[in-house]
C-alpha atoms as a PDB file:
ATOM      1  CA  UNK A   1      18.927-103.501-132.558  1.00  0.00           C
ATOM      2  CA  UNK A   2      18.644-105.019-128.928  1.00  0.00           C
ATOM      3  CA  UNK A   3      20.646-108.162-128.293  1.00  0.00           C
ATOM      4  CA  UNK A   4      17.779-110.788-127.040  1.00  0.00           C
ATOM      5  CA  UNK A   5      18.092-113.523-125.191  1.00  0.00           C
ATOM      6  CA  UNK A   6      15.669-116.486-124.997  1.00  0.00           C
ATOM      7  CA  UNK A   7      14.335-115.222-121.717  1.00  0.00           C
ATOM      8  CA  UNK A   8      13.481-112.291-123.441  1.00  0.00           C
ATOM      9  CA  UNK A   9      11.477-113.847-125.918  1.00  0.00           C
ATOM     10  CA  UNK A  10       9.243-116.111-123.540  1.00  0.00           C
ATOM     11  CA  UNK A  11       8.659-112.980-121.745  1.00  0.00           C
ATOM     12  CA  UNK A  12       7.288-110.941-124.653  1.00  0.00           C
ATOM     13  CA  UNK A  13       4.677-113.682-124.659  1.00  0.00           C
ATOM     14  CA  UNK A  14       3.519-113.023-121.068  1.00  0.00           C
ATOM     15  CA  UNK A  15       3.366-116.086-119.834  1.00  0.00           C
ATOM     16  CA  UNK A  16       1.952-115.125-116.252  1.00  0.00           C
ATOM     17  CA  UNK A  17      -1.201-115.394-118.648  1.00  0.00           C
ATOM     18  CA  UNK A  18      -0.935-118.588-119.913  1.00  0.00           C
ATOM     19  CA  UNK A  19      -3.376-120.093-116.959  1.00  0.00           C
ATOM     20  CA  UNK A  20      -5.817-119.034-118.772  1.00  0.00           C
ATOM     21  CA  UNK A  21      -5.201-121.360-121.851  1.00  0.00           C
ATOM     22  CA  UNK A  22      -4.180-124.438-120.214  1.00  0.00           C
ATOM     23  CA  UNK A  23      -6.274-124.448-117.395  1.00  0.00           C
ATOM     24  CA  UNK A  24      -9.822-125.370-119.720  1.00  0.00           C
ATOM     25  CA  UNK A  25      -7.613-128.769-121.365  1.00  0.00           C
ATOM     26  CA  UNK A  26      -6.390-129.596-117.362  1.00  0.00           C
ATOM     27  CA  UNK A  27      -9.910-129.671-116.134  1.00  0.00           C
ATOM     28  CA  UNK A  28     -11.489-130.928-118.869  1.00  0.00           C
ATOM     29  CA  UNK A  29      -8.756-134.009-118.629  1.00  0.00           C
ATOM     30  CA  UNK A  30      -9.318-134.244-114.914  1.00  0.00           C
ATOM     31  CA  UNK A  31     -13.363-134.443-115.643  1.00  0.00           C
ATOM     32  CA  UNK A  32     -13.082-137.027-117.999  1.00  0.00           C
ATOM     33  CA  UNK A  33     -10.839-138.857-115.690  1.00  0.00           C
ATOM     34  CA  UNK A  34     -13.670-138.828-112.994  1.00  0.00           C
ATOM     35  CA  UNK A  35     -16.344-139.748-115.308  1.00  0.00           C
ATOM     36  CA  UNK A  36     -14.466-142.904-116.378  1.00  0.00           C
ATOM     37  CA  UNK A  37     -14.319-144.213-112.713  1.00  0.00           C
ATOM     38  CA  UNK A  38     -17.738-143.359-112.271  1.00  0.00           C
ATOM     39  CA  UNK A  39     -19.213-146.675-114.372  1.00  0.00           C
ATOM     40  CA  UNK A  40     -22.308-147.163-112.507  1.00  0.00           C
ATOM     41  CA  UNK A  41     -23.021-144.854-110.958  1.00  0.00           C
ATOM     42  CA  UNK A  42     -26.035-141.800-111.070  1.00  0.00           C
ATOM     43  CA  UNK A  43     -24.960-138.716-112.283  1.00  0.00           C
ATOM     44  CA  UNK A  44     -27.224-135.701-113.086  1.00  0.00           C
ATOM     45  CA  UNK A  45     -26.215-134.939-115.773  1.00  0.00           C
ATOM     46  CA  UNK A  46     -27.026-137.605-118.391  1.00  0.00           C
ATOM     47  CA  UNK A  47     -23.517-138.820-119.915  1.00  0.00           C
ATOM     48  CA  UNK A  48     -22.471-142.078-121.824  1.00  0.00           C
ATOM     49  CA  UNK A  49     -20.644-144.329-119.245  1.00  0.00           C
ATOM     50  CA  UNK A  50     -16.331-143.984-119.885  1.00  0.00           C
ATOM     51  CA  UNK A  51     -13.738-146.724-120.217  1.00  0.00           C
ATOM     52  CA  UNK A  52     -10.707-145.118-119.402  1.00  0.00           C
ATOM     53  CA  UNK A  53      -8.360-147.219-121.452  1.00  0.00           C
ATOM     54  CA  UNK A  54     -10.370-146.001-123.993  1.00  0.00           C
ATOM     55  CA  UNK A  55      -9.916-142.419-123.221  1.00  0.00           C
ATOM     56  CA  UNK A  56      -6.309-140.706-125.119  1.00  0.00           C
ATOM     57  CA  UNK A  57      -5.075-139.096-122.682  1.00  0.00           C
ATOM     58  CA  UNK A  58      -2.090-137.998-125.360  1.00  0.00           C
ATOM     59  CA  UNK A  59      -4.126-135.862-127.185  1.00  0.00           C
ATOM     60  CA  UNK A  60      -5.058-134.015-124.286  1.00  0.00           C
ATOM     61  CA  UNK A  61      -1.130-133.255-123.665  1.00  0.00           C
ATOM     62  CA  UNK A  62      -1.109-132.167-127.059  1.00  0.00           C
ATOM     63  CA  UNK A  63      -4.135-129.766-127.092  1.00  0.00           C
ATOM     64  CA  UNK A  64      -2.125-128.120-123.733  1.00  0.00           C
ATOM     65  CA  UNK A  65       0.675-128.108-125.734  1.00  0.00           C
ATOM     66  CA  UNK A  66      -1.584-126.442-128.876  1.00  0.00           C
ATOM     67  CA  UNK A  67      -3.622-123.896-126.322  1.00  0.00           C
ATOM     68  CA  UNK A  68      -0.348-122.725-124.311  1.00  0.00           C
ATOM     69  CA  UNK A  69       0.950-121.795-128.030  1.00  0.00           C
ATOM     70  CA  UNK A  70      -2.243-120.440-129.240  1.00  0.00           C
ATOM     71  CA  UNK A  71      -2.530-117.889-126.158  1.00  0.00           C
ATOM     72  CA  UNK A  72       1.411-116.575-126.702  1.00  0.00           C
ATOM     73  CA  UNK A  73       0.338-116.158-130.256  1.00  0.00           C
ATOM     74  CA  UNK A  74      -2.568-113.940-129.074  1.00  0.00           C
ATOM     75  CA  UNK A  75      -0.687-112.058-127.075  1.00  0.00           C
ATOM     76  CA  UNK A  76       1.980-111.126-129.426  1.00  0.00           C
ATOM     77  CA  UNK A  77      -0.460-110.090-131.902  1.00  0.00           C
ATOM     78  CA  UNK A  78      -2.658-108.062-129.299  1.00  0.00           C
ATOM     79  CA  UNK A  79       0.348-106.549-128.150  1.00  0.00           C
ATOM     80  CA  UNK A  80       1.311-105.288-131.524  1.00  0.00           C
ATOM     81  CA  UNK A  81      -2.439-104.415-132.319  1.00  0.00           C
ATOM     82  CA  UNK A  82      -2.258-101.857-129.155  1.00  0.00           C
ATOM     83  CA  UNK A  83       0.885-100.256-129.612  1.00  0.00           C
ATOM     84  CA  UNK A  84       0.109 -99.603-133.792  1.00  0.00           C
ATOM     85  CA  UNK A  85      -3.180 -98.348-132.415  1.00  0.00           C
ATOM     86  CA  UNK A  86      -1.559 -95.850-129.854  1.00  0.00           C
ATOM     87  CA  UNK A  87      -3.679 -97.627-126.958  1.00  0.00           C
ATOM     88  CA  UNK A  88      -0.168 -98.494-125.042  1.00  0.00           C
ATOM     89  CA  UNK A  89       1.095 -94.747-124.466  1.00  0.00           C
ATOM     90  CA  UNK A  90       4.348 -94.485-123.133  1.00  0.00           C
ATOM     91  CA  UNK A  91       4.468 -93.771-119.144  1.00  0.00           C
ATOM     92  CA  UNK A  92       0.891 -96.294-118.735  1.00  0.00           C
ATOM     93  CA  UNK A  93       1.094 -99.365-116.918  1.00  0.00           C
ATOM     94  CA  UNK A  94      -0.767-100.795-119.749  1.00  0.00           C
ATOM     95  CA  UNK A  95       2.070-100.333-122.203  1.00  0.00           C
ATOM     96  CA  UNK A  96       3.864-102.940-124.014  1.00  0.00           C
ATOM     97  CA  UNK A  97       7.202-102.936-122.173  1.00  0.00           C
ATOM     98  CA  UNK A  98       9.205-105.110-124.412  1.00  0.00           C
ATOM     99  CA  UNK A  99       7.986-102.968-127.345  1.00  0.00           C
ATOM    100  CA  UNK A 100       8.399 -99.455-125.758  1.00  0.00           C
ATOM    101  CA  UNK A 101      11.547-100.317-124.235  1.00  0.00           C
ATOM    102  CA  UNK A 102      13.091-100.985-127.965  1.00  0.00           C
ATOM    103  CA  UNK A 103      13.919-104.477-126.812  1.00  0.00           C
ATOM    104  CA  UNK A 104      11.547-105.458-129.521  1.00  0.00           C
ATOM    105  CA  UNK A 105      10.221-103.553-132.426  1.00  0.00           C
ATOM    106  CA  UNK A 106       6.547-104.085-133.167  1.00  0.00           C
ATOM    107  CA  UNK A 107       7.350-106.163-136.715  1.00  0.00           C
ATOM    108  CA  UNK A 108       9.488-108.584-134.606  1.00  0.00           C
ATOM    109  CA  UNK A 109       6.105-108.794-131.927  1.00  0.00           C
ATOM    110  CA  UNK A 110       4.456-109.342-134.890  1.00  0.00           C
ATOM    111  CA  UNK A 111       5.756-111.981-136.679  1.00  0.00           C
ATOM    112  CA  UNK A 112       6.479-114.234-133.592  1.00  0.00           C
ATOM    113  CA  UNK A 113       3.163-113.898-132.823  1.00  0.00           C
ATOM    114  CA  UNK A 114       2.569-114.694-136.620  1.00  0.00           C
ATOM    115  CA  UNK A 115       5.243-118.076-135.999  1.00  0.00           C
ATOM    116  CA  UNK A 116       3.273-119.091-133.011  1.00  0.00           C
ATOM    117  CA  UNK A 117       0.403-119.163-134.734  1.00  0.00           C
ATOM    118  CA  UNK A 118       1.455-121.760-137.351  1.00  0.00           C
ATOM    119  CA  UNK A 119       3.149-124.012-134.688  1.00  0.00           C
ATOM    120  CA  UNK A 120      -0.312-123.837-132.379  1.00  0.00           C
ATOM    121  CA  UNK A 121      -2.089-124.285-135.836  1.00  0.00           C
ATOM    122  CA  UNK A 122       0.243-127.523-136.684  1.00  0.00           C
ATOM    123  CA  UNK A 123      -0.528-128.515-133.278  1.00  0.00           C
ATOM    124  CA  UNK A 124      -3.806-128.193-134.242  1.00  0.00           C
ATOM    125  CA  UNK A 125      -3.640-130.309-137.894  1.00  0.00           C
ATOM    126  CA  UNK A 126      -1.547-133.109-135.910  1.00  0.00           C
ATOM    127  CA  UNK A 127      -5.025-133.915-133.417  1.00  0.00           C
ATOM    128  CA  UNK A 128      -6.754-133.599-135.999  1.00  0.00           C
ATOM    129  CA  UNK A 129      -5.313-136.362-138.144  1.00  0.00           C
ATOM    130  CA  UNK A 130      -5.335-138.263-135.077  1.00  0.00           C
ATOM    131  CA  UNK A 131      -9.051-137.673-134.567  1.00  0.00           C
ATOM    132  CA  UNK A 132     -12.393-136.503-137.082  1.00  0.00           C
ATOM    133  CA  UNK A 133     -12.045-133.595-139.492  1.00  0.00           C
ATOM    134  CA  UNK A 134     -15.026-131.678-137.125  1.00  0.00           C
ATOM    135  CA  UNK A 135     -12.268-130.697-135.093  1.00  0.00           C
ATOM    136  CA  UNK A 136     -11.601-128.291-137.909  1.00  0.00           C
ATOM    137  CA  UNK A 137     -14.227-126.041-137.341  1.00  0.00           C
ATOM    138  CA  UNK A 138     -13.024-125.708-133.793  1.00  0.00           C
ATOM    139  CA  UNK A 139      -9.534-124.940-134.857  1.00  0.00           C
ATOM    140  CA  UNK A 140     -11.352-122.588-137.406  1.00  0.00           C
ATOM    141  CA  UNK A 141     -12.847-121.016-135.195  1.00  0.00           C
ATOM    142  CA  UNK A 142     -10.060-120.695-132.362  1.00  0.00           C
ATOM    143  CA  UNK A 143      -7.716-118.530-134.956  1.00  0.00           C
ATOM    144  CA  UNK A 144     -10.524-116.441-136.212  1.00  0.00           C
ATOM    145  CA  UNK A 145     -11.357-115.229-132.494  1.00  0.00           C
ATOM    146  CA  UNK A 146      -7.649-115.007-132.304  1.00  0.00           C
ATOM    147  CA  UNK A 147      -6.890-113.082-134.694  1.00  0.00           C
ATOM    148  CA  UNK A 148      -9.868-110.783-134.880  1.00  0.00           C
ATOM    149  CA  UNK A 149      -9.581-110.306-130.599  1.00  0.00           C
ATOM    150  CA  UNK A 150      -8.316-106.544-131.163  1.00  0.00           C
ATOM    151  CA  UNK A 151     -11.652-105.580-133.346  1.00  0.00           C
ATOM    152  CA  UNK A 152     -13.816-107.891-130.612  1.00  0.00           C
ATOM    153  CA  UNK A 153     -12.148-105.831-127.873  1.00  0.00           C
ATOM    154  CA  UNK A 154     -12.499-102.487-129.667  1.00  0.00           C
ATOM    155  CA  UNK A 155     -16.292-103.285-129.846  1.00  0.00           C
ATOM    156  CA  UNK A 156     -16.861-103.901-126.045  1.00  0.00           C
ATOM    157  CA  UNK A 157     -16.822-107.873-127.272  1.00  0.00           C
ATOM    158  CA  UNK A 158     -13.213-108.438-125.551  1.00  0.00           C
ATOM    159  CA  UNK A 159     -14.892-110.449-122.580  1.00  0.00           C
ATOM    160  CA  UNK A 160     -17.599-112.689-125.072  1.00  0.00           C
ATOM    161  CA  UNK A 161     -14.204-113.635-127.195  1.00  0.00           C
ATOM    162  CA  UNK A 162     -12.234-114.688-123.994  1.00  0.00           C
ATOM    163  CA  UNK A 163     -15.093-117.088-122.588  1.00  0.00           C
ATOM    164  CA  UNK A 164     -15.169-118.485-125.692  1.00  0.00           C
ATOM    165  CA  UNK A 165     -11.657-118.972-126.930  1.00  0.00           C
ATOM    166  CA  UNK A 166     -10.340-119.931-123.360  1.00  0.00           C
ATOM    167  CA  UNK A 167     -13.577-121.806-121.968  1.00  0.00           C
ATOM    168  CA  UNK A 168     -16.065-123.086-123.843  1.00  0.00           C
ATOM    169  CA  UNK A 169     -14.833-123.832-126.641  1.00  0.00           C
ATOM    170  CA  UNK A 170     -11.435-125.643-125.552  1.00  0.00           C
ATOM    171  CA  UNK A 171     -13.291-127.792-123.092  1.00  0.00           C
ATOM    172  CA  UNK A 172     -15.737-129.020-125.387  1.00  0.00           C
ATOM    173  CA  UNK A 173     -13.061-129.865-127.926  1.00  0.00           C
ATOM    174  CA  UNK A 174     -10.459-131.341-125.285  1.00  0.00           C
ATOM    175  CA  UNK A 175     -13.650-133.539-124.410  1.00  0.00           C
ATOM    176  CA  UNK A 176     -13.468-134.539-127.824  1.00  0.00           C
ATOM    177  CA  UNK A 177      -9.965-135.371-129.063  1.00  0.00           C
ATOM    178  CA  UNK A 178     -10.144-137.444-125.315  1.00  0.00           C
ATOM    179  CA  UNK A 179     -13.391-139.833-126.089  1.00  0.00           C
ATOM    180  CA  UNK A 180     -14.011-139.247-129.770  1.00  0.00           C
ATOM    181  CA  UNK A 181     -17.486-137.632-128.274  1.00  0.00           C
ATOM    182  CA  UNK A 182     -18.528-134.394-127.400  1.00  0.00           C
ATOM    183  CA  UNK A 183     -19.600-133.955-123.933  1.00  0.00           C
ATOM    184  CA  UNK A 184     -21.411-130.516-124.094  1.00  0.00           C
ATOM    185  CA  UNK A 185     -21.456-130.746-119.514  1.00  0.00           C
ATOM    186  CA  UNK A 186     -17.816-129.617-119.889  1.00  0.00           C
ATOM    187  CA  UNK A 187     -19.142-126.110-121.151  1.00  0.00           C
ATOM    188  CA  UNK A 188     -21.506-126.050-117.718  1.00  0.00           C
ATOM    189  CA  UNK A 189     -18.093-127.075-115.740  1.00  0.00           C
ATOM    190  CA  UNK A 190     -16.007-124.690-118.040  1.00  0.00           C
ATOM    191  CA  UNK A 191     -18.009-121.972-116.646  1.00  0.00           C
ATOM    192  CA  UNK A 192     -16.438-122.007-113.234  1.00  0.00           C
ATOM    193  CA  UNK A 193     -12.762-121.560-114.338  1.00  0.00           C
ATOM    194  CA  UNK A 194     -14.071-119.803-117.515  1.00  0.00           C
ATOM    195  CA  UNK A 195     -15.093-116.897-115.119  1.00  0.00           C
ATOM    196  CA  UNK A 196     -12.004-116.255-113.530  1.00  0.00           C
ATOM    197  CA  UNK A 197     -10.278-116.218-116.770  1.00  0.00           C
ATOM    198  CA  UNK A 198     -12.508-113.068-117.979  1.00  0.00           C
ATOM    199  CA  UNK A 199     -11.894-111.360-114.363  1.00  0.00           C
ATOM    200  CA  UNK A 200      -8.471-111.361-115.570  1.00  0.00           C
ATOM    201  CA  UNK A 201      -9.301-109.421-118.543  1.00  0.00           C
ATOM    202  CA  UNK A 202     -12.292-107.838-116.579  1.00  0.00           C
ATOM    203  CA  UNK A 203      -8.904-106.552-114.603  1.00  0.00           C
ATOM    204  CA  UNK A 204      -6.914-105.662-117.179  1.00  0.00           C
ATOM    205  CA  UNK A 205      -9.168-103.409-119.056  1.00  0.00           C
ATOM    206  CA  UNK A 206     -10.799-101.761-115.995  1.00  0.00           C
ATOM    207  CA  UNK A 207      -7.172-100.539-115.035  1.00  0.00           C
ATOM    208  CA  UNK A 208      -6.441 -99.747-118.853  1.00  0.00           C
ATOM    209  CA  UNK A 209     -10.403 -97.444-119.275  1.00  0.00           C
ATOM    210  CA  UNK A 210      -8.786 -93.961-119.360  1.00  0.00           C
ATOM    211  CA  UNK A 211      -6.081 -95.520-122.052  1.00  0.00           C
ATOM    212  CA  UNK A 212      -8.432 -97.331-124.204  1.00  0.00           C
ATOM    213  CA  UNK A 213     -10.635 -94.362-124.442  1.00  0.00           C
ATOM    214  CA  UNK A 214      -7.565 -92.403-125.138  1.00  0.00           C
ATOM    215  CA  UNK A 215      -6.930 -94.480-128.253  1.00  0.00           C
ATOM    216  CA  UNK A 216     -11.247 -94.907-129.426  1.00  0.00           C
ATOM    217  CA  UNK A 217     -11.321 -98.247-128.111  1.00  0.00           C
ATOM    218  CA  UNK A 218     -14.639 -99.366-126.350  1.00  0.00           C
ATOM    219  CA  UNK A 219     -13.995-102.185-124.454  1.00  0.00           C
ATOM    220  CA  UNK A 220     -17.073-103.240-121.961  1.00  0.00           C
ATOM    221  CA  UNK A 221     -15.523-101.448-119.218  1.00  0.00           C
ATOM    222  CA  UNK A 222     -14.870 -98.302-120.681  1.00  0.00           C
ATOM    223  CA  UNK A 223     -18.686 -98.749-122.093  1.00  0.00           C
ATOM    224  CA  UNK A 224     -19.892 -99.209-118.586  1.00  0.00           C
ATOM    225  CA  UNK A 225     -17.609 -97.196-116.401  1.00  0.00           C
ATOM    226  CA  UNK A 226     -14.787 -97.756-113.746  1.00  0.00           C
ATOM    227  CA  UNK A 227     -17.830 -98.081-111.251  1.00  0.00           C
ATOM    228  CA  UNK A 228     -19.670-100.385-112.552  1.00  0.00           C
ATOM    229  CA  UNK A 229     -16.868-102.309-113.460  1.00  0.00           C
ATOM    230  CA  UNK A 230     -16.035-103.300-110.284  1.00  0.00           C
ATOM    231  CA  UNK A 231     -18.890-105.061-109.719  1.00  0.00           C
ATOM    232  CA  UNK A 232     -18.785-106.778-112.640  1.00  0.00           C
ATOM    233  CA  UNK A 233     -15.362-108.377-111.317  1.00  0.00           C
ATOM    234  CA  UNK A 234     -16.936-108.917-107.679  1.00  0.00           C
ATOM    235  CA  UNK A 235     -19.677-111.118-109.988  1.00  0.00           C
ATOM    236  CA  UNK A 236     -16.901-112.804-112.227  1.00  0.00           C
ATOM    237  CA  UNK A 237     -15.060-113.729-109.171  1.00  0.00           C
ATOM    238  CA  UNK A 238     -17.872-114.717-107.081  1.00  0.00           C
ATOM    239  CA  UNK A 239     -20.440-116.711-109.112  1.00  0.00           C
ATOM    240  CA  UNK A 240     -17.315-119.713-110.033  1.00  0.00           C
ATOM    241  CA  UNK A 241     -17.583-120.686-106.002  1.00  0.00           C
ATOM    242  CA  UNK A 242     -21.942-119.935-106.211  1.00  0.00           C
ATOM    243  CA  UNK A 243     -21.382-122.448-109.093  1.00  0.00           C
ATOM    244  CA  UNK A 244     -19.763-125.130-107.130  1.00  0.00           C
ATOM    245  CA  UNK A 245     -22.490-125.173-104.351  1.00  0.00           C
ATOM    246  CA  UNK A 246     -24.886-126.063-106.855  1.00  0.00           C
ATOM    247  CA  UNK A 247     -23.199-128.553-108.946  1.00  0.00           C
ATOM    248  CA  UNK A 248     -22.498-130.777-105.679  1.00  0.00           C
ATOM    249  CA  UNK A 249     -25.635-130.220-104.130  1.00  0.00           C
ATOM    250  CA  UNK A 250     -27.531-131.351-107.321  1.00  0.00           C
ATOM    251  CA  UNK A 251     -25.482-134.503-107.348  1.00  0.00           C
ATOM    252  CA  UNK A 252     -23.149-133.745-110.422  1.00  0.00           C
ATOM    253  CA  UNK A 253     -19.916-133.477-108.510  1.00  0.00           C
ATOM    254  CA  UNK A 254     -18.172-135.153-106.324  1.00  0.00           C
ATOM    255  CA  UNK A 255     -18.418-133.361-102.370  1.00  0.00           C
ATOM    256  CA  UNK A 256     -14.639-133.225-102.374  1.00  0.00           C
ATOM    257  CA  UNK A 257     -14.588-130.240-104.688  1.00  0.00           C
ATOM    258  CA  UNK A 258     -15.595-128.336-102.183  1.00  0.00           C
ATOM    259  CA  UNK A 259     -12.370-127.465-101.207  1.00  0.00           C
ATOM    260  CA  UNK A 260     -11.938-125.139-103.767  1.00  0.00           C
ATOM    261  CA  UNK A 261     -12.929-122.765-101.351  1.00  0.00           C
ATOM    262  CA  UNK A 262      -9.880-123.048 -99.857  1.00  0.00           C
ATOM    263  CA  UNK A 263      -8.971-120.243-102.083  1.00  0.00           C
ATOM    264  CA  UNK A 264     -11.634-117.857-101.609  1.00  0.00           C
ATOM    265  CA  UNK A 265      -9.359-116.023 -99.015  1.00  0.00           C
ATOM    266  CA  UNK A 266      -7.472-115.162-101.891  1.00  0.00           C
ATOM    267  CA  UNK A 267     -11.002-114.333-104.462  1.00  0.00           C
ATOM    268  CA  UNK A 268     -11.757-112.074-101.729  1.00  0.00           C
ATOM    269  CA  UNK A 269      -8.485-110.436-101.535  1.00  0.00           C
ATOM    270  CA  UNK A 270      -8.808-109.310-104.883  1.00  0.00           C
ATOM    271  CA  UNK A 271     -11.908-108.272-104.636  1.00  0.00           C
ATOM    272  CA  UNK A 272     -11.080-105.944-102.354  1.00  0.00           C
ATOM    273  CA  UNK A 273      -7.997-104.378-104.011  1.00  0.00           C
ATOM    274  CA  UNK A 274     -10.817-103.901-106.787  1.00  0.00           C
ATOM    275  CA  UNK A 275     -13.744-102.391-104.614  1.00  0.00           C
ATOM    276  CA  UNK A 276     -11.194-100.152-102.824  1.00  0.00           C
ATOM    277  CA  UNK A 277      -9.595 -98.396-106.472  1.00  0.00           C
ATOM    278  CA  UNK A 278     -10.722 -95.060-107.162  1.00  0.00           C
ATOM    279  CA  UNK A 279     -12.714 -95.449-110.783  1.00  0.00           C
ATOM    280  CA  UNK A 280     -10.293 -94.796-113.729  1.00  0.00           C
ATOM    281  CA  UNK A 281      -7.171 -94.731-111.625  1.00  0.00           C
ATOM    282  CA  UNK A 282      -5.158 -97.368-112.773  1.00  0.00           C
ATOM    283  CA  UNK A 283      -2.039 -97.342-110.147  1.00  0.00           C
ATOM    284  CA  UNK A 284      -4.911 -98.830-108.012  1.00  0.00           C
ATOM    285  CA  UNK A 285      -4.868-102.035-109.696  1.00  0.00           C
ATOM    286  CA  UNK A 286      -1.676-102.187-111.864  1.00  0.00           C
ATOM    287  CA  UNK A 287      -1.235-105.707-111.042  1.00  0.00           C
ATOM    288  CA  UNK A 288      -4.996-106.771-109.960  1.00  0.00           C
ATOM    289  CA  UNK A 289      -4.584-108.902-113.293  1.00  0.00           C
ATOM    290  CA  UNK A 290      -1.835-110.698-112.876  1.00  0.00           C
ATOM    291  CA  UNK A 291      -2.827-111.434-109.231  1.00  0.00           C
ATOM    292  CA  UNK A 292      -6.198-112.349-110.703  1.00  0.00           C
ATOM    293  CA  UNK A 293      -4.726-114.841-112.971  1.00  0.00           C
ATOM    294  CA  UNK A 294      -2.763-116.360-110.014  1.00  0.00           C
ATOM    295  CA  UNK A 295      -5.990-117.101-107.926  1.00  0.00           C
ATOM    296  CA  UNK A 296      -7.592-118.776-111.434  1.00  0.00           C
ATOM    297  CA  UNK A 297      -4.160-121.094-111.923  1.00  0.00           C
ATOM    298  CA  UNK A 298      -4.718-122.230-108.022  1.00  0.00           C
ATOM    299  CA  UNK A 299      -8.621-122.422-108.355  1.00  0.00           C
ATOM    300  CA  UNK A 300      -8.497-124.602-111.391  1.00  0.00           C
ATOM    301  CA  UNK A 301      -5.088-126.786-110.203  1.00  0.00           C
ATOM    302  CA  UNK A 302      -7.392-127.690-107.156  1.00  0.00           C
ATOM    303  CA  UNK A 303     -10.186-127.974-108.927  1.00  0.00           C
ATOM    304  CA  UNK A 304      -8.266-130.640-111.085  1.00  0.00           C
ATOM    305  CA  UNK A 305      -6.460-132.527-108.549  1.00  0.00           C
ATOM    306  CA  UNK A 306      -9.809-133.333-106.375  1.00  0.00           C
ATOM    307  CA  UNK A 307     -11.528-134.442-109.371  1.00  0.00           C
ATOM    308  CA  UNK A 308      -8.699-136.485-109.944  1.00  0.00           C
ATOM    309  CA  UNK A 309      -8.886-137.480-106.098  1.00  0.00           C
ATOM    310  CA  UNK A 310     -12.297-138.216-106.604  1.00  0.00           C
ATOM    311  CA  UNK A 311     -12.147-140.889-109.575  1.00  0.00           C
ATOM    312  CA  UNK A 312      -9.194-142.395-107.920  1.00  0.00           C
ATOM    313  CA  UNK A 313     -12.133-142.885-104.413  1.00  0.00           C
ATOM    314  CA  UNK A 314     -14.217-144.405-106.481  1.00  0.00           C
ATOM    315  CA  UNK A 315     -11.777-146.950-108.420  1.00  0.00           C
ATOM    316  CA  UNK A 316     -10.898-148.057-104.699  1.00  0.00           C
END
């Protein structure tokens, strides 16, 4: 058996993903932090007035702490879902590295991502003794698209699963365990981010088509085609900044957020690497994913810090 080191272990995890999961709970905290200095004044979207010392902000470290878990623990488990299933063939860029390599073998994949699962669901069981026992049927939930991802993706389902599990759902709840209300204007917000995150695995299984077939997996892109496909990441990359326009110009955020499109340089960038692949040639865009996943951890950090910027404006 391979000698492992602890390096080894976070990287079996891949954590170049984990954007994805902690991004939702960073907005959603930044949000709520602009909505509490904005006492007074119009917004249009209709939203009970904040007192920020009456926002915990340390449950909203803790449901980072609980998403950054949960999305290892998916990992882990999808990894060892593909490679039973024969979808990560050896010699494809898709495959599981750590598991073809023999630095891992696919029970030890599996039952960290089994370990992780319980920590991110203790996680989970600690907010929710220190809020309302509804937040059970969003933990509920969470695991069962967790753990039922593989058969979701198999289905062409993969990107519905992913907007939910690392979107909508965790800003909605992170709104939650912060005011003790649910603010359902996060979702709307979550939608921007929540885009970008799919791309990512819009990216991912476009380059992966020819394996997933190989294996009798119908994910949406295989359904669709490598073609089509790549429009469907121009749109998923595209729309989040299309979003932005129209949530400042109706008034519901602040101007300043239009710097976000600082990083469409980058959004466009990728979309290029993606509109320039041959369809079903995956050396094209072996790493459009992980470059993908970049641009969303930038888009959202900015996002974050001028929403931030803005509430601290208006306090002054």
């Amino acid at each position: 058996m391979a000698k492992k080191s602890v390096k080894d272990w976070v990287i079996a995890t891949r954590p170049w993903s984990f954007p994805a999961s902690s991004m939702p709970v960073v907005v959603t905290m930044a949000y709520i932090f602009y909505m509490s200095k904005s006492v007074g004044t119009e917004v249009i979207i209709g939203m009970k007035d904040f007192v920020s010392e009456g926002i915990n902000w340390t449950n909203g470290w803790i449901a980072l702490a609980m998403m950054i878990v949960f999305q290892a623990a998916g990992n882990l488990v999808s990894d060892y879902s593909d490679h039973v299933k024969g979808v990560d063939r050896p010699g494809s860029l898709n495959g599981v590295r750590h598991i073809q390599s023999g630095k891992f073998t696919p029970k030890e994949v599996l039952n960290f991502g089994l370990i992780l699962t319980g920590v991110a669901a203790l996680l989970g069981l600690l907010l929710l003794s220190r809020s309302s026992f509804s937040l059970f049927w969003f933990g509920l939930l969470g695991i069962s698209l967790l753990l039922f991802y593989p058969k979701l993706k198999a289905n062409a389902l993969g990107d519905v699963d992913i907007l939910l599990c690392y979107a909508l759902i965790p800003s909605l709840g992170t709104s939650y365990v912060l005011t003790g209300t649910y603010h359902f204007e996060v979702m709307l917000l979550s939608l921007t981010y929540g885009l970008l995150i799919v791309a990512i695995l819009h990216a991912n299984n476009t380059r992966d088509i020819l394996n997933d077939r190989g294996a009798n997996l119908t994910t949406l892109c295989g359904l669709i085609g490598g073609k089509i496909s790549k429009y469907i990441y121009l749109a998923e990359v595209m729309i989040p900044y299309i979003l932005i326009v129209i949530f400042v110009a109706v008034g519901w955020l602040p101007w300043i957020v239009l710097f976000v499109f600082v990083t469409l340089p980058i959004a466009i960038k990728n979309i290029s690497v993606m509109m320039k692949a041959r369809p079903e040639n995956e050396e094209d865009i072996a790493t459009l994913d992980k470059s993908t996943a970049g641009m969303e951890l930038l888009f959202s950090l900015l996002l974050s810090a001028l929403l931030v910027i803005a509430g601290v404006m208006l306090k002054n």
